[in-house]
PDB file of N, CA and C in Angstrom:
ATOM      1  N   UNK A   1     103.583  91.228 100.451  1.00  0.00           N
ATOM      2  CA  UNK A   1     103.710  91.388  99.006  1.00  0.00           C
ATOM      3  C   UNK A   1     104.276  92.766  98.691  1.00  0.00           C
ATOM      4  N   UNK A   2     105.621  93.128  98.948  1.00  0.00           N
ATOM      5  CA  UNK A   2     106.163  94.554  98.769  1.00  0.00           C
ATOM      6  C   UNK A   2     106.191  94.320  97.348  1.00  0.00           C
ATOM      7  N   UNK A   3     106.403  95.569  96.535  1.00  0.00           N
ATOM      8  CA  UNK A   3     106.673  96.073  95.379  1.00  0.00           C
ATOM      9  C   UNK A   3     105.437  95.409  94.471  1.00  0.00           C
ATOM     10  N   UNK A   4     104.068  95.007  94.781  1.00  0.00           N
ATOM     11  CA  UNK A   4     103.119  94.645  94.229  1.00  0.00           C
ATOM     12  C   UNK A   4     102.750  95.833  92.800  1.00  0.00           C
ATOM     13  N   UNK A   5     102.771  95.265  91.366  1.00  0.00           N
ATOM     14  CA  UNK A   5     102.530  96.750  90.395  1.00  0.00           C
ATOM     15  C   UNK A   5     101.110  96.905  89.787  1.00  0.00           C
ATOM     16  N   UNK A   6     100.841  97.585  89.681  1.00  0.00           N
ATOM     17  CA  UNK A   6      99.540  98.316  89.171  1.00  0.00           C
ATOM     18  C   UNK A   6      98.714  97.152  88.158  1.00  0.00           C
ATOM     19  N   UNK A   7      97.775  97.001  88.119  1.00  0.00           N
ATOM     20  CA  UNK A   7      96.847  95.912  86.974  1.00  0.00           C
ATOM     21  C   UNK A   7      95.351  96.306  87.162  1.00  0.00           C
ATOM     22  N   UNK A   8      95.024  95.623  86.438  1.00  0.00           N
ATOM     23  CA  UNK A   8      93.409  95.687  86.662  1.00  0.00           C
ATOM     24  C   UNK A   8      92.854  94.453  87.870  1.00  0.00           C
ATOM     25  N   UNK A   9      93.711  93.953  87.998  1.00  0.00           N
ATOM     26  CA  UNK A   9      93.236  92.698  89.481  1.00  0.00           C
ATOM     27  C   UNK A   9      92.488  93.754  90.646  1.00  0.00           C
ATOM     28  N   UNK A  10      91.431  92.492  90.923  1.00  0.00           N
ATOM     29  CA  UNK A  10      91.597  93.098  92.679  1.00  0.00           C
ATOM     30  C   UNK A  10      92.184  92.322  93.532  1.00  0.00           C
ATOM     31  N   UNK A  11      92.111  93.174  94.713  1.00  0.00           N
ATOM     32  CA  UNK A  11      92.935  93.043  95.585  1.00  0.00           C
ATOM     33  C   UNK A  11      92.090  92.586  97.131  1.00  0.00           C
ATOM     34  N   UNK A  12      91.847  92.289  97.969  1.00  0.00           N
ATOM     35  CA  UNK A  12      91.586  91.781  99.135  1.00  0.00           C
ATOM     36  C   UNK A  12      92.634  92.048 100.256  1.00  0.00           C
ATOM     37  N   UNK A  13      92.601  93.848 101.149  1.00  0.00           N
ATOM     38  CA  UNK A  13      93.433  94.016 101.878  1.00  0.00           C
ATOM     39  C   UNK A  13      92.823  94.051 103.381  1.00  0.00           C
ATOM     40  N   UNK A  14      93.292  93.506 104.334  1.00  0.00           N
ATOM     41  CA  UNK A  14      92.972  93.404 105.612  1.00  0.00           C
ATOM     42  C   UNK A  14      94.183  94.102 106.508  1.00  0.00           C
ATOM     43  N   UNK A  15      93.658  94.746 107.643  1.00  0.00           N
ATOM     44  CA  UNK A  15      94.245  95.382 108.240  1.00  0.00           C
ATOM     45  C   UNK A  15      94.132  94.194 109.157  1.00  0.00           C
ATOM     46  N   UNK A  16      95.814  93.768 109.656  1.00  0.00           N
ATOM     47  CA  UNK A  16      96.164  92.788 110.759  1.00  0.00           C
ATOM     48  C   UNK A  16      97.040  93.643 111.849  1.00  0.00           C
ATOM     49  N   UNK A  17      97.586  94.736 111.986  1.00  0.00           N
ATOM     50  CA  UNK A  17      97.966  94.988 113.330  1.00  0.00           C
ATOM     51  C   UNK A  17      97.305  96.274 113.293  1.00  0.00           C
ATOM     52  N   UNK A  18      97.105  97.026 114.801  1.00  0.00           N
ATOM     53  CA  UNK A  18      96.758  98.022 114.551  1.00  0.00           C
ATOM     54  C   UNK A  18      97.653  99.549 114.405  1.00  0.00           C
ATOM     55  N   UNK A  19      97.169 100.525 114.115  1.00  0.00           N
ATOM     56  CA  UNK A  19      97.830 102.045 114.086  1.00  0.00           C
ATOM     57  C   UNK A  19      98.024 102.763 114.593  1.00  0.00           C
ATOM     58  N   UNK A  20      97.672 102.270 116.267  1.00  0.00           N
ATOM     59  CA  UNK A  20      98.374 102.612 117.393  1.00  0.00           C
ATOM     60  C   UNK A  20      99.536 102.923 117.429  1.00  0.00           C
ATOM     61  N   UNK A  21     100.233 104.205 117.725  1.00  0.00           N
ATOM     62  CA  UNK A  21     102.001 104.092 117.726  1.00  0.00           C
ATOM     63  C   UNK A  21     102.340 104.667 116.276  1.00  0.00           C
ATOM     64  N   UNK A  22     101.393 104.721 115.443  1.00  0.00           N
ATOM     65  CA  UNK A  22     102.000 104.599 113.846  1.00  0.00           C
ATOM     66  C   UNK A  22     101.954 106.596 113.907  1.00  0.00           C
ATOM     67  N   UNK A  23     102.581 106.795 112.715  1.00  0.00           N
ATOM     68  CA  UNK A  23     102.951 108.142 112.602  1.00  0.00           C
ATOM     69  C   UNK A  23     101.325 108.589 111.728  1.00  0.00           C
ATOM     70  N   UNK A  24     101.070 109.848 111.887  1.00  0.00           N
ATOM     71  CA  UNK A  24      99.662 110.201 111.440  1.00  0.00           C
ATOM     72  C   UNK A  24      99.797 110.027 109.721  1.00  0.00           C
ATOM     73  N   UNK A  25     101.057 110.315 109.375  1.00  0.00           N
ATOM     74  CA  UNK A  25     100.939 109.512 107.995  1.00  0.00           C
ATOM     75  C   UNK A  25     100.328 107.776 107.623  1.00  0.00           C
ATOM     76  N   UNK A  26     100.914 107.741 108.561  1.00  0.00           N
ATOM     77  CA  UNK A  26     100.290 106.087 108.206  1.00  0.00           C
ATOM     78  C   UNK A  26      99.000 105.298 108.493  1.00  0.00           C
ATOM     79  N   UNK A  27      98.669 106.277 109.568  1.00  0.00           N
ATOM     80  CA  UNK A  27      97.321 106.213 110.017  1.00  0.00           C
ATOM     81  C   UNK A  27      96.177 107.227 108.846  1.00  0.00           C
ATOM     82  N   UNK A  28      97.042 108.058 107.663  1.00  0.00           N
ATOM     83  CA  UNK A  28      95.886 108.286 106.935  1.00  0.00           C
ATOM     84  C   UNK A  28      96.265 107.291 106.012  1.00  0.00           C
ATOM     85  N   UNK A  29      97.024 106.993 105.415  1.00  0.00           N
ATOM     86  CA  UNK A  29      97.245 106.251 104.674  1.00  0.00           C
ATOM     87  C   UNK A  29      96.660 104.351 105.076  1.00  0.00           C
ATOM     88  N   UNK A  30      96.379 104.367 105.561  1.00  0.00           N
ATOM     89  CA  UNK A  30      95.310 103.486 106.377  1.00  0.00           C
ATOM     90  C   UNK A  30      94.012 103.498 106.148  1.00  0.00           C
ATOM     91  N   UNK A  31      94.005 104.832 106.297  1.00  0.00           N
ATOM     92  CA  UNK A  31      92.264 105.217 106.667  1.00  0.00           C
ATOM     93  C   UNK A  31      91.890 105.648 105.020  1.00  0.00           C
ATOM     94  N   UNK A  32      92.638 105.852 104.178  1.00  0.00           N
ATOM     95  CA  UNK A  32      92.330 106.303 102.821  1.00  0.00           C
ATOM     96  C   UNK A  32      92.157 104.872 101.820  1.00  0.00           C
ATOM     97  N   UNK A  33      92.665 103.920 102.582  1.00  0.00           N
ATOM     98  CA  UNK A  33      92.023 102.338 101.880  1.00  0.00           C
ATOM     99  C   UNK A  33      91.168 101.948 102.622  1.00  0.00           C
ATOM    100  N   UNK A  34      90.213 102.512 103.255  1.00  0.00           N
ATOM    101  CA  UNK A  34      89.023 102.307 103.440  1.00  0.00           C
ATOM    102  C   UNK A  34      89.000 101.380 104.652  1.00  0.00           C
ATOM    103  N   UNK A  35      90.187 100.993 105.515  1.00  0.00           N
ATOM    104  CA  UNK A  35      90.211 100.422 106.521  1.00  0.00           C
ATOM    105  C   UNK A  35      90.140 101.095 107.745  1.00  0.00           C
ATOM    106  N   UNK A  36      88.913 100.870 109.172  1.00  0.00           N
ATOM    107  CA  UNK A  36      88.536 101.227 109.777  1.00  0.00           C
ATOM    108  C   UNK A  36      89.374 100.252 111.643  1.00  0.00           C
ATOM    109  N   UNK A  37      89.316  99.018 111.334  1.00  0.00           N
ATOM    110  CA  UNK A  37      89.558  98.758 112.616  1.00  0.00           C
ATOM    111  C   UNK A  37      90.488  97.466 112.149  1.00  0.00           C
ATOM    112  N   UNK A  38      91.499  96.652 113.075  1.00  0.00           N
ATOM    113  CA  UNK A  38      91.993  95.584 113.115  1.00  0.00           C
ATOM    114  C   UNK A  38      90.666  94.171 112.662  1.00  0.00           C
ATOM    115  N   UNK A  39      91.411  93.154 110.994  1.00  0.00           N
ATOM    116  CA  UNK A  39      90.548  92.399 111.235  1.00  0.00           C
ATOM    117  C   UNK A  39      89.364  92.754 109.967  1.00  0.00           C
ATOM    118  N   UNK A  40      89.259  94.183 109.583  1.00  0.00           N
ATOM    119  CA  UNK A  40      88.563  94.679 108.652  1.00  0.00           C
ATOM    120  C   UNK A  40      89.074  94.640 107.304  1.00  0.00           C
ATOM    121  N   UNK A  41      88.345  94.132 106.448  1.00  0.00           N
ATOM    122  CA  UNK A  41      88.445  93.780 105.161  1.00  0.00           C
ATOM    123  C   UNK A  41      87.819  94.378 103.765  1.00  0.00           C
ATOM    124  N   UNK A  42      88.745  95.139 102.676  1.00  0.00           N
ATOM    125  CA  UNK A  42      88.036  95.842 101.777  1.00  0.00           C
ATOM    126  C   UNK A  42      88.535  95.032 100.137  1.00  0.00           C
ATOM    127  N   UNK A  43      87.795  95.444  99.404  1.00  0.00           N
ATOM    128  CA  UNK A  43      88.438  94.544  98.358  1.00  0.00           C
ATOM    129  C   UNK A  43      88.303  96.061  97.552  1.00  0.00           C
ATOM    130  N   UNK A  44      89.752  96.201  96.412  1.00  0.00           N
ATOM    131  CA  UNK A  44      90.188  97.309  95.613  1.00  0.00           C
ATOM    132  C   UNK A  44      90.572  96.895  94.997  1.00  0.00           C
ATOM    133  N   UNK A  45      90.754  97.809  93.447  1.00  0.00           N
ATOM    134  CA  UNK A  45      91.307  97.423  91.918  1.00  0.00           C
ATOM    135  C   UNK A  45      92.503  97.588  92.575  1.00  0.00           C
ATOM    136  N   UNK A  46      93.778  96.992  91.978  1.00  0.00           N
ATOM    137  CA  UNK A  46      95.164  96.973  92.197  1.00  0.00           C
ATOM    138  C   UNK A  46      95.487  98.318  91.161  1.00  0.00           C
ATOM    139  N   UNK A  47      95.087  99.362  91.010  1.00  0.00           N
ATOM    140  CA  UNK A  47      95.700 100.682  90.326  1.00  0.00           C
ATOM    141  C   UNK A  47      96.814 101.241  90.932  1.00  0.00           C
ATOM    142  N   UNK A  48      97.178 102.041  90.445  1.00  0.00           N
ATOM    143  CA  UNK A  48      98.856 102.538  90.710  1.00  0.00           C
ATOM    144  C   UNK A  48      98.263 103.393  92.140  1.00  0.00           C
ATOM    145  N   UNK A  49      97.825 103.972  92.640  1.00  0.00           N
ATOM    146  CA  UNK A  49      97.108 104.601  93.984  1.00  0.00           C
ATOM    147  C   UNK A  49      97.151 103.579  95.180  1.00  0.00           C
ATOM    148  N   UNK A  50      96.390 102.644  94.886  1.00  0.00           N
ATOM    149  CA  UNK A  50      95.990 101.906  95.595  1.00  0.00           C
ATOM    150  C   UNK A  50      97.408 100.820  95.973  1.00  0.00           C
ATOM    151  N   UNK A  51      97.650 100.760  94.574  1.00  0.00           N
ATOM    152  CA  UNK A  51      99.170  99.896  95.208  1.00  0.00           C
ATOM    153  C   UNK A  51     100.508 100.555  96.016  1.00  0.00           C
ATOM    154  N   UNK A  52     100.331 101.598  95.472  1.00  0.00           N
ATOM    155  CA  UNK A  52     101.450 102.599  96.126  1.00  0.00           C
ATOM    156  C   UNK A  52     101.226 102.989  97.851  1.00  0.00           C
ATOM    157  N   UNK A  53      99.366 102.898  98.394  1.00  0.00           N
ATOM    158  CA  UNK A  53      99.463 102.849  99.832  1.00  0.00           C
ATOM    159  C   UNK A  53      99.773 101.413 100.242  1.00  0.00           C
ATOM    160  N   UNK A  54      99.644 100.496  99.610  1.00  0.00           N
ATOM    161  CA  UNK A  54      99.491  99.289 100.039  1.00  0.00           C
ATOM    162  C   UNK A  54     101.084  98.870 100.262  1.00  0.00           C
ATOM    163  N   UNK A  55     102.280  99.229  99.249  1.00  0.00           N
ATOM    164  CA  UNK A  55     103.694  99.216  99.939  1.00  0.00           C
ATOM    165  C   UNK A  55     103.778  99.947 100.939  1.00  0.00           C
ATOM    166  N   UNK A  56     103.364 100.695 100.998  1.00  0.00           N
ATOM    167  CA  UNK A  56     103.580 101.615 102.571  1.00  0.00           C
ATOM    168  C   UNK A  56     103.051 100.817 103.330  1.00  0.00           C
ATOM    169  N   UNK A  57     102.221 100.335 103.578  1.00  0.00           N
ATOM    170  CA  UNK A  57     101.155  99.902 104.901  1.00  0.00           C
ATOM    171  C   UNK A  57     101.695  98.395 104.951  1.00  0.00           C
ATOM    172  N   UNK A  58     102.898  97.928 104.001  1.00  0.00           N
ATOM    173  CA  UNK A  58     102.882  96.428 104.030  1.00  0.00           C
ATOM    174  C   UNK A  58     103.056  95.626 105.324  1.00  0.00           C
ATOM    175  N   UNK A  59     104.057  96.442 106.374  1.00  0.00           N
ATOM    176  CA  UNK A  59     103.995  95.682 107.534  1.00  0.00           C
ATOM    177  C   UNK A  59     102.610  95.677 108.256  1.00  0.00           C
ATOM    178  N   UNK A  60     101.777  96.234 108.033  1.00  0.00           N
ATOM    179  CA  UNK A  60     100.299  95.952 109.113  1.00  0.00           C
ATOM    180  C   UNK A  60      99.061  95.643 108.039  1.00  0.00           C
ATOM    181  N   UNK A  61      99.186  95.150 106.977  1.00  0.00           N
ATOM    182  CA  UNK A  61      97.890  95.041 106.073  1.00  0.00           C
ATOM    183  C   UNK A  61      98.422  93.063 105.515  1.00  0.00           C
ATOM    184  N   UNK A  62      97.485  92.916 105.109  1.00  0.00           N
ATOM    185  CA  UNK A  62      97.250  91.153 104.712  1.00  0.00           C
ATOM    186  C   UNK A  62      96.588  91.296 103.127  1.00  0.00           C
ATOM    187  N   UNK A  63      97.448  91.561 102.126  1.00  0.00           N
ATOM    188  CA  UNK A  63      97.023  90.949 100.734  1.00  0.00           C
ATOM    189  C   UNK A  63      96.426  89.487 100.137  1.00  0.00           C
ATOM    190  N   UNK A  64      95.499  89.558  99.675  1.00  0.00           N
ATOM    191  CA  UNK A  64      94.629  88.680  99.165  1.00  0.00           C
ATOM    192  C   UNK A  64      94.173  88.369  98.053  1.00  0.00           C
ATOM    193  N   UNK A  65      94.158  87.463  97.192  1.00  0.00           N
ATOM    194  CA  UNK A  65      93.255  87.782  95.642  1.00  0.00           C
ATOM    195  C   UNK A  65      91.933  87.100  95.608  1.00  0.00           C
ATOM    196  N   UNK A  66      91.059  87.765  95.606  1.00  0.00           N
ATOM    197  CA  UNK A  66      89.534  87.109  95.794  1.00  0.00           C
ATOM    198  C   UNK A  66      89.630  86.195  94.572  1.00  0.00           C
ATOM    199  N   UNK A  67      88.575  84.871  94.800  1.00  0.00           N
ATOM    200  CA  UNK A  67      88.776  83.505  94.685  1.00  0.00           C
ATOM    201  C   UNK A  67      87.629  83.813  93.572  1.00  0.00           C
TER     202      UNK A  67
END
């Protein structure tokens, strides 16, 4: 979901590959949505912050809209 924009939704992001290899930017930018290991799952307001790491991280994270 690139270019996802800011709302009051949440969001349901899972980290699916890991950050092995990744540049230490991306590995904080990882670690600053609250994701810890491959497989791990956080749910966040879609705010302009939160969406703006979430285009970055799009190749290794799994967007979701809780049900």
């Amino acid at each position: 979901m690139k270019n996802l924009t800011p709302s009051d939704a949440k969001l349901n992001i899972t980290l699916v590959r890991s950050v092995a290899g990744r540049t230490p930017a991306q590995r904080e930018t990882v670690r600053s949505l609250g994701l810890k290991r491959v497989g791990h799952t956080v749910e966040r307001t879609a705010d302009a912050v939160t969406v703006g790491m979430v285009n970055k991280a799009v190749s290794y994270t799994h967007l979701t809209l809780p049900t």
